[in-house]
PDB file of N, CA and C in Angstrom:
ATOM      1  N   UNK A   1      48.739  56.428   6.079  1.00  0.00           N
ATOM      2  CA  UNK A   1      47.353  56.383   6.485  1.00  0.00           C
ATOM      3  C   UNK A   1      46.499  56.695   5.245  1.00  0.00           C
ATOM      4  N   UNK A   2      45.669  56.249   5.317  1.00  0.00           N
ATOM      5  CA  UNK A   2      44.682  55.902   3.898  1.00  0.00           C
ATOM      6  C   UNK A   2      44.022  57.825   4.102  1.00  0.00           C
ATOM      7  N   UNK A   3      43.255  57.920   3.363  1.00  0.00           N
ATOM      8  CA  UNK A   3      42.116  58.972   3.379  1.00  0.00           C
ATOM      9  C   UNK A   3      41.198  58.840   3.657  1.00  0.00           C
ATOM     10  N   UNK A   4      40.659  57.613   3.730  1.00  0.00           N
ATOM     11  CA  UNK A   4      39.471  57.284   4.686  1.00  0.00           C
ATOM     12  C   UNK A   4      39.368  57.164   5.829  1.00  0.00           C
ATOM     13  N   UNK A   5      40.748  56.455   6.385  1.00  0.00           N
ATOM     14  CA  UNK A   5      41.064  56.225   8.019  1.00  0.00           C
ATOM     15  C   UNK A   5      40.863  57.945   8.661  1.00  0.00           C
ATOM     16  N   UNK A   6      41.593  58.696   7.869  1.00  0.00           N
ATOM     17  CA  UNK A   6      41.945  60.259   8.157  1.00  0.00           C
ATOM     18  C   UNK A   6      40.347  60.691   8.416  1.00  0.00           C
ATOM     19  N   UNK A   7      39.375  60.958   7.587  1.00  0.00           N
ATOM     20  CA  UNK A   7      37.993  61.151   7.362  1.00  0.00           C
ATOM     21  C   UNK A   7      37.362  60.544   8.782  1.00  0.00           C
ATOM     22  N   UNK A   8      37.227  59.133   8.912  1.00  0.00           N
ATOM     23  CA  UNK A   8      37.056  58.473   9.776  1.00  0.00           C
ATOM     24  C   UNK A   8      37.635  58.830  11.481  1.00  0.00           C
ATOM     25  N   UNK A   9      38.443  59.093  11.529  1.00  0.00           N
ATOM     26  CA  UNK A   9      39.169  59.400  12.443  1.00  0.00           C
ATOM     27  C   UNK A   9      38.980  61.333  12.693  1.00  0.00           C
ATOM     28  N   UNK A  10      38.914  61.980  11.778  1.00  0.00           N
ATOM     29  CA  UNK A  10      38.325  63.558  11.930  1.00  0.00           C
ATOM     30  C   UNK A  10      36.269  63.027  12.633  1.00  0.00           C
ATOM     31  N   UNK A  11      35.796  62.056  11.901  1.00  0.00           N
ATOM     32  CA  UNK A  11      34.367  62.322  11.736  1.00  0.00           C
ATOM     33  C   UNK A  11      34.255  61.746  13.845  1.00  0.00           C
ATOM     34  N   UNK A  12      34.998  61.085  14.081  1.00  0.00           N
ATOM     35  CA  UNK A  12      35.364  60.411  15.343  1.00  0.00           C
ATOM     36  C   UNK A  12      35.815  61.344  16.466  1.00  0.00           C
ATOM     37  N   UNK A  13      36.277  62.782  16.092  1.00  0.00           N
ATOM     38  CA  UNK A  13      36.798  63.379  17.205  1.00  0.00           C
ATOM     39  C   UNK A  13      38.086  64.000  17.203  1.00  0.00           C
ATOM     40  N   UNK A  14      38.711  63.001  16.269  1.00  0.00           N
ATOM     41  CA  UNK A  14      39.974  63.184  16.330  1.00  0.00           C
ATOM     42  C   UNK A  14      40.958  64.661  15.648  1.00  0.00           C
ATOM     43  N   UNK A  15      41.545  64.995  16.267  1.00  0.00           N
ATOM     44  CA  UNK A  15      42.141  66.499  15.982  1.00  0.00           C
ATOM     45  C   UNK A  15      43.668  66.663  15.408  1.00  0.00           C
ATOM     46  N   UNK A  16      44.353  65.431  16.135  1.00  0.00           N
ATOM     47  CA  UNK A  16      45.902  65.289  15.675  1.00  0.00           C
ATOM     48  C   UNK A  16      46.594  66.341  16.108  1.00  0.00           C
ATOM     49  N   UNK A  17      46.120  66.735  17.471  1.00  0.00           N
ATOM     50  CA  UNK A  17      47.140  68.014  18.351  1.00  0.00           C
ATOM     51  C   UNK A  17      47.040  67.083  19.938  1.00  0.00           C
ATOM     52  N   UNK A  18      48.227  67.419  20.316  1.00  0.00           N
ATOM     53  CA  UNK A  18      48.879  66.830  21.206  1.00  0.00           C
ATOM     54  C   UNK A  18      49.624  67.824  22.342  1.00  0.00           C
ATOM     55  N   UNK A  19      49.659  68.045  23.376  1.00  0.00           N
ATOM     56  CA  UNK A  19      50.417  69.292  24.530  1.00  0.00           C
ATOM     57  C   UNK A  19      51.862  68.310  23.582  1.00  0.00           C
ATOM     58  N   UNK A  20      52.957  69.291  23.859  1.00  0.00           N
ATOM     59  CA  UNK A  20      54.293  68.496  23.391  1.00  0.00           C
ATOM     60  C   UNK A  20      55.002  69.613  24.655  1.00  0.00           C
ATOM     61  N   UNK A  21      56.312  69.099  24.853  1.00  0.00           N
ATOM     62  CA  UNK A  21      57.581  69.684  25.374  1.00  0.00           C
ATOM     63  C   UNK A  21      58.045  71.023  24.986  1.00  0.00           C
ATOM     64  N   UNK A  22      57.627  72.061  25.799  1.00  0.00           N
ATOM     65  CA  UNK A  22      58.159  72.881  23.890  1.00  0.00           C
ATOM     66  C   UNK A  22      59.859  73.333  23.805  1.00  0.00           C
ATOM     67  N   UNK A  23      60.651  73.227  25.016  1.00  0.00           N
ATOM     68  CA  UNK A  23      61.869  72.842  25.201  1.00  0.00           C
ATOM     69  C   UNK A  23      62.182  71.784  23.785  1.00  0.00           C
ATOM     70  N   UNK A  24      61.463  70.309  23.759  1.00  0.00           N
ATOM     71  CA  UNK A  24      62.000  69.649  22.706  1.00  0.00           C
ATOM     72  C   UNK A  24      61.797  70.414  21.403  1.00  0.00           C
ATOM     73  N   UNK A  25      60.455  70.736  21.410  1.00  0.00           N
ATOM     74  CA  UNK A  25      60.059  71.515  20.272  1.00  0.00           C
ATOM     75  C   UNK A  25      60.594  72.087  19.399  1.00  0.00           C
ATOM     76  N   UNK A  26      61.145  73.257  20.514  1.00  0.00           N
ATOM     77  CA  UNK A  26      62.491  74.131  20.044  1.00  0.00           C
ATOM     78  C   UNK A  26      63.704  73.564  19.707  1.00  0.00           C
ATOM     79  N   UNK A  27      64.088  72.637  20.748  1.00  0.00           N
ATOM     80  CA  UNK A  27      65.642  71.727  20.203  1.00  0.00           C
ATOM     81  C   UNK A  27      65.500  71.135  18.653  1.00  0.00           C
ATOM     82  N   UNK A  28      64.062  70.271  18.171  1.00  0.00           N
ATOM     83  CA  UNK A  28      64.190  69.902  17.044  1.00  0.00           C
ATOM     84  C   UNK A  28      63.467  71.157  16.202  1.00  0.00           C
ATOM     85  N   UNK A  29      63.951  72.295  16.594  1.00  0.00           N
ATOM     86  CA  UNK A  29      63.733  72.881  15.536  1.00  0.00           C
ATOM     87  C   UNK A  29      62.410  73.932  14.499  1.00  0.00           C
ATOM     88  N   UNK A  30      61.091  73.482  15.554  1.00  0.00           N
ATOM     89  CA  UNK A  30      60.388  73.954  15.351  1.00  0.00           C
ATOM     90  C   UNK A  30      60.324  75.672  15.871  1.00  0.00           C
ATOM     91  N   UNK A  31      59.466  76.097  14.502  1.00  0.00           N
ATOM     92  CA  UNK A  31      59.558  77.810  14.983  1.00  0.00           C
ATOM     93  C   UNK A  31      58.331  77.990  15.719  1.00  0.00           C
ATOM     94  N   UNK A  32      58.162  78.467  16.612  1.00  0.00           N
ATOM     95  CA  UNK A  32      57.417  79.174  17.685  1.00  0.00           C
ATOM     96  C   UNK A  32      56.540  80.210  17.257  1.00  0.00           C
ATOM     97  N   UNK A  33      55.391  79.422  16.322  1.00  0.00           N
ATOM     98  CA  UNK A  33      54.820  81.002  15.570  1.00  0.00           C
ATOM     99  C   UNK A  33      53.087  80.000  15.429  1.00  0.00           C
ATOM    100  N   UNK A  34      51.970  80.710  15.649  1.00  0.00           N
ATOM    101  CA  UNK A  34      50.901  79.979  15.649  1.00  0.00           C
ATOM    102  C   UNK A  34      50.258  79.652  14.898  1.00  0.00           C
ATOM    103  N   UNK A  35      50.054  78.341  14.324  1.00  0.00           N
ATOM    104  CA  UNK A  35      49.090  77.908  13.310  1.00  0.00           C
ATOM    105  C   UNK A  35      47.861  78.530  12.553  1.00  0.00           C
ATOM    106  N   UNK A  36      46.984  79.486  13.950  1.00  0.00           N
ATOM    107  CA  UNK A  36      45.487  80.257  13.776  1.00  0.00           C
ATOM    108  C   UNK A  36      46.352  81.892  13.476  1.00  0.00           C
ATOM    109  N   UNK A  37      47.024  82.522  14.319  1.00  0.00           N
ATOM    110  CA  UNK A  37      47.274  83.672  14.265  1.00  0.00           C
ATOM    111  C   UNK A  37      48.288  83.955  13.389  1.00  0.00           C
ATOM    112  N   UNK A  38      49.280  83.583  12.872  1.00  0.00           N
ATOM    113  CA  UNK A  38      50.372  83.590  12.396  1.00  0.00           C
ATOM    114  C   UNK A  38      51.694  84.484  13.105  1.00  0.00           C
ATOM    115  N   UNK A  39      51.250  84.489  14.264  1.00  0.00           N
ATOM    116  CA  UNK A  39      51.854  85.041  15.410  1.00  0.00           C
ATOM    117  C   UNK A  39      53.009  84.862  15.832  1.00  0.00           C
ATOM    118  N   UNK A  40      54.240  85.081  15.873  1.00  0.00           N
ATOM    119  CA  UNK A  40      55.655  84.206  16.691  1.00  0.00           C
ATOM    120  C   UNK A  40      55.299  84.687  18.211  1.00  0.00           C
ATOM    121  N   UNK A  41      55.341  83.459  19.205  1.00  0.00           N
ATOM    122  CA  UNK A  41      54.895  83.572  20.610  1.00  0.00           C
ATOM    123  C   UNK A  41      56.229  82.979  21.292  1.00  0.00           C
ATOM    124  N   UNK A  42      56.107  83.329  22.763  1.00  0.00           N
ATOM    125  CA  UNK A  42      56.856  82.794  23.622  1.00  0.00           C
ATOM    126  C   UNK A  42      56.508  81.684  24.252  1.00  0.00           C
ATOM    127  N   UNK A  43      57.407  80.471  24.184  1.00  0.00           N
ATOM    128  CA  UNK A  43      56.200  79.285  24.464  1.00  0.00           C
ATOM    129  C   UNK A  43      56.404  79.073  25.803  1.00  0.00           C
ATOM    130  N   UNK A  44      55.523  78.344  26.631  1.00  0.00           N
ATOM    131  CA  UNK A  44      55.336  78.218  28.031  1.00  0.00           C
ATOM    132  C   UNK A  44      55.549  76.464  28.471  1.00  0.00           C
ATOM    133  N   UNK A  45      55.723  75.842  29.226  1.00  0.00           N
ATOM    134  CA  UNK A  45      56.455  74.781  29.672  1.00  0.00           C
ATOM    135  C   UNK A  45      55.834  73.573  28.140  1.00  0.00           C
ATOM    136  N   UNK A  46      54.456  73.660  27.942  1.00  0.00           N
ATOM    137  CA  UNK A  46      53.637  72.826  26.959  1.00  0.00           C
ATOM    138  C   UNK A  46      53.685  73.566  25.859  1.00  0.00           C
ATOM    139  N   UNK A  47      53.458  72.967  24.609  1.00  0.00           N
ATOM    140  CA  UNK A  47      52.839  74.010  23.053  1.00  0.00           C
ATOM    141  C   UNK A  47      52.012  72.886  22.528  1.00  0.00           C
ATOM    142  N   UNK A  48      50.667  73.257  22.186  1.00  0.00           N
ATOM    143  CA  UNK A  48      50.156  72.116  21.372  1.00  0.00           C
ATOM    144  C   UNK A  48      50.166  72.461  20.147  1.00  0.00           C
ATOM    145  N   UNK A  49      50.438  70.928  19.507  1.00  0.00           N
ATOM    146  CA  UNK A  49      51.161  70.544  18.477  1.00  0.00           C
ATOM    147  C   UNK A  49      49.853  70.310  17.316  1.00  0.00           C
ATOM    148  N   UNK A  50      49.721  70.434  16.380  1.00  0.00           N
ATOM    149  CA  UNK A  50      48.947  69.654  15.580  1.00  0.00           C
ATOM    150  C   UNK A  50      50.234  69.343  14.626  1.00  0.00           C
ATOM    151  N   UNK A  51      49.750  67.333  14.670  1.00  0.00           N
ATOM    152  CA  UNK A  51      51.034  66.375  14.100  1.00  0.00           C
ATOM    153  C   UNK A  51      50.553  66.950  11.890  1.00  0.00           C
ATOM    154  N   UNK A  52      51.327  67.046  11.447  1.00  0.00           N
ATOM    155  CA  UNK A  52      51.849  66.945   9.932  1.00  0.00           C
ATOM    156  C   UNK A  52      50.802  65.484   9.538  1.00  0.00           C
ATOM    157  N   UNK A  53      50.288  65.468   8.377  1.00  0.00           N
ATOM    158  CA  UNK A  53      49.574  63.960   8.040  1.00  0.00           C
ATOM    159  C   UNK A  53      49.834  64.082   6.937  1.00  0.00           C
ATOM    160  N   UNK A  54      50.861  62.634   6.123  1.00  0.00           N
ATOM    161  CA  UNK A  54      50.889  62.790   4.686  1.00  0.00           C
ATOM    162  C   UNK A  54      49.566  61.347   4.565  1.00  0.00           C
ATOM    163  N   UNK A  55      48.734  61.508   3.933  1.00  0.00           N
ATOM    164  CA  UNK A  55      47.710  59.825   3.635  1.00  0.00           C
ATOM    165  C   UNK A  55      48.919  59.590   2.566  1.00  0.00           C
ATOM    166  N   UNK A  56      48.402  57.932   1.809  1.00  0.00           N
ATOM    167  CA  UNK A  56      48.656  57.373   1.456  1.00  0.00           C
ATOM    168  C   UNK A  56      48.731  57.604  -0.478  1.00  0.00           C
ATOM    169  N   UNK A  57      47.690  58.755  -0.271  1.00  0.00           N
ATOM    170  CA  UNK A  57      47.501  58.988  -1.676  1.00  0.00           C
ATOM    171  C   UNK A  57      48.409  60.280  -2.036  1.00  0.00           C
ATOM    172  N   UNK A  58      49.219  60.595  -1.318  1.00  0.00           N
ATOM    173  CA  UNK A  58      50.111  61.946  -0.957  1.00  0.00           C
ATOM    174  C   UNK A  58      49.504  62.882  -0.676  1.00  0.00           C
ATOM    175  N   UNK A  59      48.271  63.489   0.122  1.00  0.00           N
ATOM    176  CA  UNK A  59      47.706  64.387   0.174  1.00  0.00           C
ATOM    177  C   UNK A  59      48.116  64.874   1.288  1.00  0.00           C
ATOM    178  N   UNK A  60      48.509  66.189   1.643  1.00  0.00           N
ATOM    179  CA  UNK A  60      49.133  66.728   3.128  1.00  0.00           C
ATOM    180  C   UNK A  60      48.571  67.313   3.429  1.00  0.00           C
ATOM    181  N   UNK A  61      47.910  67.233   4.625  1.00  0.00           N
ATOM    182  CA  UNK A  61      47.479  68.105   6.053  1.00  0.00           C
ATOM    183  C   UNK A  61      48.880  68.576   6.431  1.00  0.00           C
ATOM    184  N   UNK A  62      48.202  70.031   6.361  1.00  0.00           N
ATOM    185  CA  UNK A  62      49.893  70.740   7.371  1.00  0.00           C
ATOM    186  C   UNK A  62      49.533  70.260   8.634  1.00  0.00           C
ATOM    187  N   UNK A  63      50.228  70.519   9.711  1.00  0.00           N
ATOM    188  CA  UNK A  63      50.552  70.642  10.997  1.00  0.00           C
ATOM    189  C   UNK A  63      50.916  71.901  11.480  1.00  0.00           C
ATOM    190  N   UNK A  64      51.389  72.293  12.804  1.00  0.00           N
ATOM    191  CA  UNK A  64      51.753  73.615  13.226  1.00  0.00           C
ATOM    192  C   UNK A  64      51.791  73.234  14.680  1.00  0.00           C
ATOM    193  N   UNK A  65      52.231  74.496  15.307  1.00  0.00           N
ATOM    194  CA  UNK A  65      51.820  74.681  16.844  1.00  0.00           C
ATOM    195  C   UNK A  65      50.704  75.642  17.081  1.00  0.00           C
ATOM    196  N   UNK A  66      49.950  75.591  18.075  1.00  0.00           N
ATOM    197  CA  UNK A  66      49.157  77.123  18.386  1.00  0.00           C
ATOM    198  C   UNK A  66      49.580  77.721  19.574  1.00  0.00           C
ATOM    199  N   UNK A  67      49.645  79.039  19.595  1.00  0.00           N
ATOM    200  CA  UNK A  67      49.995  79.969  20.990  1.00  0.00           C
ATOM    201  C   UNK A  67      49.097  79.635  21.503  1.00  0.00           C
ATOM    202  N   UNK A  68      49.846  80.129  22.685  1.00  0.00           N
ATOM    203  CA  UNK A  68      48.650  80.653  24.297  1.00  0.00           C
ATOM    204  C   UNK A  68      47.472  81.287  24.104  1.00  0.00           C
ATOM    205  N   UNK A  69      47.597  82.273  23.332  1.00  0.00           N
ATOM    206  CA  UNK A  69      46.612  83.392  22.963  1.00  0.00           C
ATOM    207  C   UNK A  69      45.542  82.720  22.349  1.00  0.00           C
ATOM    208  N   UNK A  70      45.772  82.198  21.744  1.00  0.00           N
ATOM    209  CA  UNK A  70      44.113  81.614  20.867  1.00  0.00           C
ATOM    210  C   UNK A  70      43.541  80.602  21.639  1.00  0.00           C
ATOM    211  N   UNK A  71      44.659  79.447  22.490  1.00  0.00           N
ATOM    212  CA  UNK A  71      43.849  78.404  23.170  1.00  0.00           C
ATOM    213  C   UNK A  71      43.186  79.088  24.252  1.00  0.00           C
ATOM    214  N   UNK A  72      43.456  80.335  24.749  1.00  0.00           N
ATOM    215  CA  UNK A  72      43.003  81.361  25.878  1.00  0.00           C
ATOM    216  C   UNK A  72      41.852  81.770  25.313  1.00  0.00           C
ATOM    217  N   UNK A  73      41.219  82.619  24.091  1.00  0.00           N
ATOM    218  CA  UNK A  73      40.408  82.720  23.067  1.00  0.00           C
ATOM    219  C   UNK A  73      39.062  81.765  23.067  1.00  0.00           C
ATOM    220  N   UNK A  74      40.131  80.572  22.578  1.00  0.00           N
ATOM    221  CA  UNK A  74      39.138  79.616  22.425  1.00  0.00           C
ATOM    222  C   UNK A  74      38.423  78.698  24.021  1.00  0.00           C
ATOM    223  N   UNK A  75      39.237  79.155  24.497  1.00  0.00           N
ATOM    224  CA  UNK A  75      38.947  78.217  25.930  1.00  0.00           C
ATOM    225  C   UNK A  75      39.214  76.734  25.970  1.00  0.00           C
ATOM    226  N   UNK A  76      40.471  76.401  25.821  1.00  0.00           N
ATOM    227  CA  UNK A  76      41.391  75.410  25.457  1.00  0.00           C
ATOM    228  C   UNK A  76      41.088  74.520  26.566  1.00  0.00           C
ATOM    229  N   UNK A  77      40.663  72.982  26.410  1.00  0.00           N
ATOM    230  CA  UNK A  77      40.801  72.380  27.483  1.00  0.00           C
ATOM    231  C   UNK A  77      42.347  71.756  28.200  1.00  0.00           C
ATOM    232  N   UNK A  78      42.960  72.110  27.581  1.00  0.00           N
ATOM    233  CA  UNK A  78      44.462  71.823  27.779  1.00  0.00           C
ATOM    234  C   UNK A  78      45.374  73.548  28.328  1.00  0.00           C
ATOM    235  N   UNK A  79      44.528  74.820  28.973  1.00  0.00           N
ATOM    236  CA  UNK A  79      44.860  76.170  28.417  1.00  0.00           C
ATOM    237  C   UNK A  79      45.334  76.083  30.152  1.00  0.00           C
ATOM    238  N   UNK A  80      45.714  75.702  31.264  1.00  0.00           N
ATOM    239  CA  UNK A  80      46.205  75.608  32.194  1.00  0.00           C
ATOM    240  C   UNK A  80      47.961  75.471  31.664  1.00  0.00           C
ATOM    241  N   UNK A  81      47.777  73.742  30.990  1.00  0.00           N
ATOM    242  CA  UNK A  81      49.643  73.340  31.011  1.00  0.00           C
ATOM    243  C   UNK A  81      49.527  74.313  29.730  1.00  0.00           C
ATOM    244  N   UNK A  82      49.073  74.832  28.929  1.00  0.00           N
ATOM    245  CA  UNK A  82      50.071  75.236  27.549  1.00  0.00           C
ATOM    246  C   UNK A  82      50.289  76.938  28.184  1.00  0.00           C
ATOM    247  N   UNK A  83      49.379  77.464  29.356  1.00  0.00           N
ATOM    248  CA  UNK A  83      50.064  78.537  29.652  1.00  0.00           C
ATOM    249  C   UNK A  83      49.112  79.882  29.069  1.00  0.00           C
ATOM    250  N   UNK A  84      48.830  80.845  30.035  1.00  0.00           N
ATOM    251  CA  UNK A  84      47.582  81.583  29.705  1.00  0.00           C
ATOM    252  C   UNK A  84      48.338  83.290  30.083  1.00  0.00           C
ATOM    253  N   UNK A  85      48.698  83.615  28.695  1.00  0.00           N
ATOM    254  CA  UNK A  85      48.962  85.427  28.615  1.00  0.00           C
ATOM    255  C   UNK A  85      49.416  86.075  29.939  1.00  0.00           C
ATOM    256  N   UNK A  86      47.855  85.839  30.404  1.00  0.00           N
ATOM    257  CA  UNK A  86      47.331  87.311  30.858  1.00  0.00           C
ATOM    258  C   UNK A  86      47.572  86.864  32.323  1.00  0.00           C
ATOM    259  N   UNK A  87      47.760  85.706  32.993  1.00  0.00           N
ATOM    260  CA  UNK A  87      47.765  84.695  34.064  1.00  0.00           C
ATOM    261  C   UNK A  87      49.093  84.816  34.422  1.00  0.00           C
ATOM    262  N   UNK A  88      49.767  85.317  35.582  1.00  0.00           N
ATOM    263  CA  UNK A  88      51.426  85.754  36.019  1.00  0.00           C
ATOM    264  C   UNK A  88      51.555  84.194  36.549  1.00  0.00           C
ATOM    265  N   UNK A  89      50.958  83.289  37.087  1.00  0.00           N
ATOM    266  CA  UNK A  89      51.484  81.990  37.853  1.00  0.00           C
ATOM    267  C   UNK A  89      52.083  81.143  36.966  1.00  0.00           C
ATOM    268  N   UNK A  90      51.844  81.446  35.553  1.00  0.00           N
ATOM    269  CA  UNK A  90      51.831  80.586  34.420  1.00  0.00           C
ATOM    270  C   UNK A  90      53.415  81.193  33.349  1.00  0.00           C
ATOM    271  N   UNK A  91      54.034  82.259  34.240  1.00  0.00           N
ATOM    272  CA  UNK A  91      54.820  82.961  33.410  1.00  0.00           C
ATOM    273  C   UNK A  91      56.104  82.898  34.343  1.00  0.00           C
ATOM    274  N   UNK A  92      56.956  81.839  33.616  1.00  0.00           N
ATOM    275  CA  UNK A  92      57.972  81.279  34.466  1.00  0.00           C
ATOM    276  C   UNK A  92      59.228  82.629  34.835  1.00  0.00           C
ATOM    277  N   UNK A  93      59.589  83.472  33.324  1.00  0.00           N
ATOM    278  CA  UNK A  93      59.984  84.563  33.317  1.00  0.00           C
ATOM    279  C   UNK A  93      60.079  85.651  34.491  1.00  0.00           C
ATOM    280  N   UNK A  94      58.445  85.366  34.671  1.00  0.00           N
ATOM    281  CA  UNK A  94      58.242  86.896  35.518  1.00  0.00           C
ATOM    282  C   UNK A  94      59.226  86.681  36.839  1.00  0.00           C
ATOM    283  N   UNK A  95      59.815  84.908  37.616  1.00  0.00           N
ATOM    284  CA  UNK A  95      60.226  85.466  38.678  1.00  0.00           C
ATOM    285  C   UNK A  95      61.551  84.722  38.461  1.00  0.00           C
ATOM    286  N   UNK A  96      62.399  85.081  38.428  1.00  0.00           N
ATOM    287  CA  UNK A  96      63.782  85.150  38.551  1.00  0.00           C
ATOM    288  C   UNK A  96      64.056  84.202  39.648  1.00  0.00           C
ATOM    289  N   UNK A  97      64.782  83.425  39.122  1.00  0.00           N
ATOM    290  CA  UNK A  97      65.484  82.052  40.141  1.00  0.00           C
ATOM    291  C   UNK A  97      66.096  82.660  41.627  1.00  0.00           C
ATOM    292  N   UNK A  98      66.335  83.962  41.712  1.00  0.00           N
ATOM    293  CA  UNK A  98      67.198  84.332  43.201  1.00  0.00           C
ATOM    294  C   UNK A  98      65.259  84.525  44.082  1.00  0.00           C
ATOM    295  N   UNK A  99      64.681  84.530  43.016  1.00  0.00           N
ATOM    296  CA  UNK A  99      63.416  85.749  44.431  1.00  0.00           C
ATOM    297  C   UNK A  99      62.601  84.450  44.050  1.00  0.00           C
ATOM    298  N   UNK A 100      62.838  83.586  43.100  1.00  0.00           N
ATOM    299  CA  UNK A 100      61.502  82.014  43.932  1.00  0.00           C
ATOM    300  C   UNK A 100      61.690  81.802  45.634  1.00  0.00           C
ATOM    301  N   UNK A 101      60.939  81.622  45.796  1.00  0.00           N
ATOM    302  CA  UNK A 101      61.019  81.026  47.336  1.00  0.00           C
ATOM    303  C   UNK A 101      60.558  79.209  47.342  1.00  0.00           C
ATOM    304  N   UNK A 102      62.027  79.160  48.394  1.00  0.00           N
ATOM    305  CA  UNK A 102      62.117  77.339  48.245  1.00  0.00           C
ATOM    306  C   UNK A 102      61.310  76.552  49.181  1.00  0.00           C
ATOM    307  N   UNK A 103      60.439  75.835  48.694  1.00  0.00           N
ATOM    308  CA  UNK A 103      60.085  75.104  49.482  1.00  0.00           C
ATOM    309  C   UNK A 103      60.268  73.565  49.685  1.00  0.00           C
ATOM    310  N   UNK A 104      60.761  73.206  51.009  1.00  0.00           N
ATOM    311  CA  UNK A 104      61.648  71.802  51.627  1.00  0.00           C
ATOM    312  C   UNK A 104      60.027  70.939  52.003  1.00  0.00           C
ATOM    313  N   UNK A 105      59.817  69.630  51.263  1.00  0.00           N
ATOM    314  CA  UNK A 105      59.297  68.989  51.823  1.00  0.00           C
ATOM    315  C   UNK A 105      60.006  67.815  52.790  1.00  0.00           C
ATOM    316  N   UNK A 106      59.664  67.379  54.039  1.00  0.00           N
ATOM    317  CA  UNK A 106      60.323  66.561  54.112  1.00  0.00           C
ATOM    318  C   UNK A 106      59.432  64.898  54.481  1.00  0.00           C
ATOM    319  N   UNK A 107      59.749  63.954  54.240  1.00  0.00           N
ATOM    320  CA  UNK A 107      59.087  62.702  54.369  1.00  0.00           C
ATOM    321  C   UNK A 107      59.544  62.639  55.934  1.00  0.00           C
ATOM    322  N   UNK A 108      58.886  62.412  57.126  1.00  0.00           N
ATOM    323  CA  UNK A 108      59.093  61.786  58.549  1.00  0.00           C
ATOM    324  C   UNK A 108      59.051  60.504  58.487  1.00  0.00           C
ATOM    325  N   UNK A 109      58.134  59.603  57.091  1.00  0.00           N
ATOM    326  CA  UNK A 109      57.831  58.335  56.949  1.00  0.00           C
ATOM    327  C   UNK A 109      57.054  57.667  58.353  1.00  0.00           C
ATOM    328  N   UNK A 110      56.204  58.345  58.723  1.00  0.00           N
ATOM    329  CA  UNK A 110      55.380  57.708  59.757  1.00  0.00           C
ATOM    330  C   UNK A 110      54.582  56.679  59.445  1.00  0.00           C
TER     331      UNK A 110
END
């Protein structure tokens, strides 16, 4: 990508962070530590990503992930799926697979 497209594309909106998997995240390897805070966090079902940009002229934009904590901070419009601290519904941890309670939908197909 050129340096102008990049410019162009920042002056446009564009941010180059994305919700990602953070299951994959972790499988390929990425460390779990926040871009703004320099924080290592526990990640929650989403982590947003800001993607790595090399332009064309070799100039690199890092990339990173950011925690919960700052998109909570900042008032993240994505701060539901990436998962909020202080919020227990959002903290898969807190309930242990024997004490979820199951719920059966069933289709009657009427």
């Amino acid at each position: 990508m050129t340096p102008t497209l990049v410019n162009l594309m920042k002056r446009a909106g564009e941010k180059y962070e994305f919700p990602m998997l953070s299951s994959q995240l972790v499988t390929s390897g990425v460390v779990m530590k926040c871009k703004e805070t320099d924080e290592e966090f526990t990640p929650f079902a989403l982590t947003l990503q800001k993607k790595r940009i090399v332009t064309s002229d070799g100039v690199v934009i890092e990339g990173g992930v950011y925690g919960p904590k700052i998109l909570v901070e900042n008032s993240h419009h994505f701060r539901e799926l990436l998962g909020d601290p202080n919020h227990k519904h959002t903290q898969a941890e807190d309930f242990p697979d024997e004490e979820r309670e199951i719920e059966i939908i069933i289709d009657l197909g009427e």
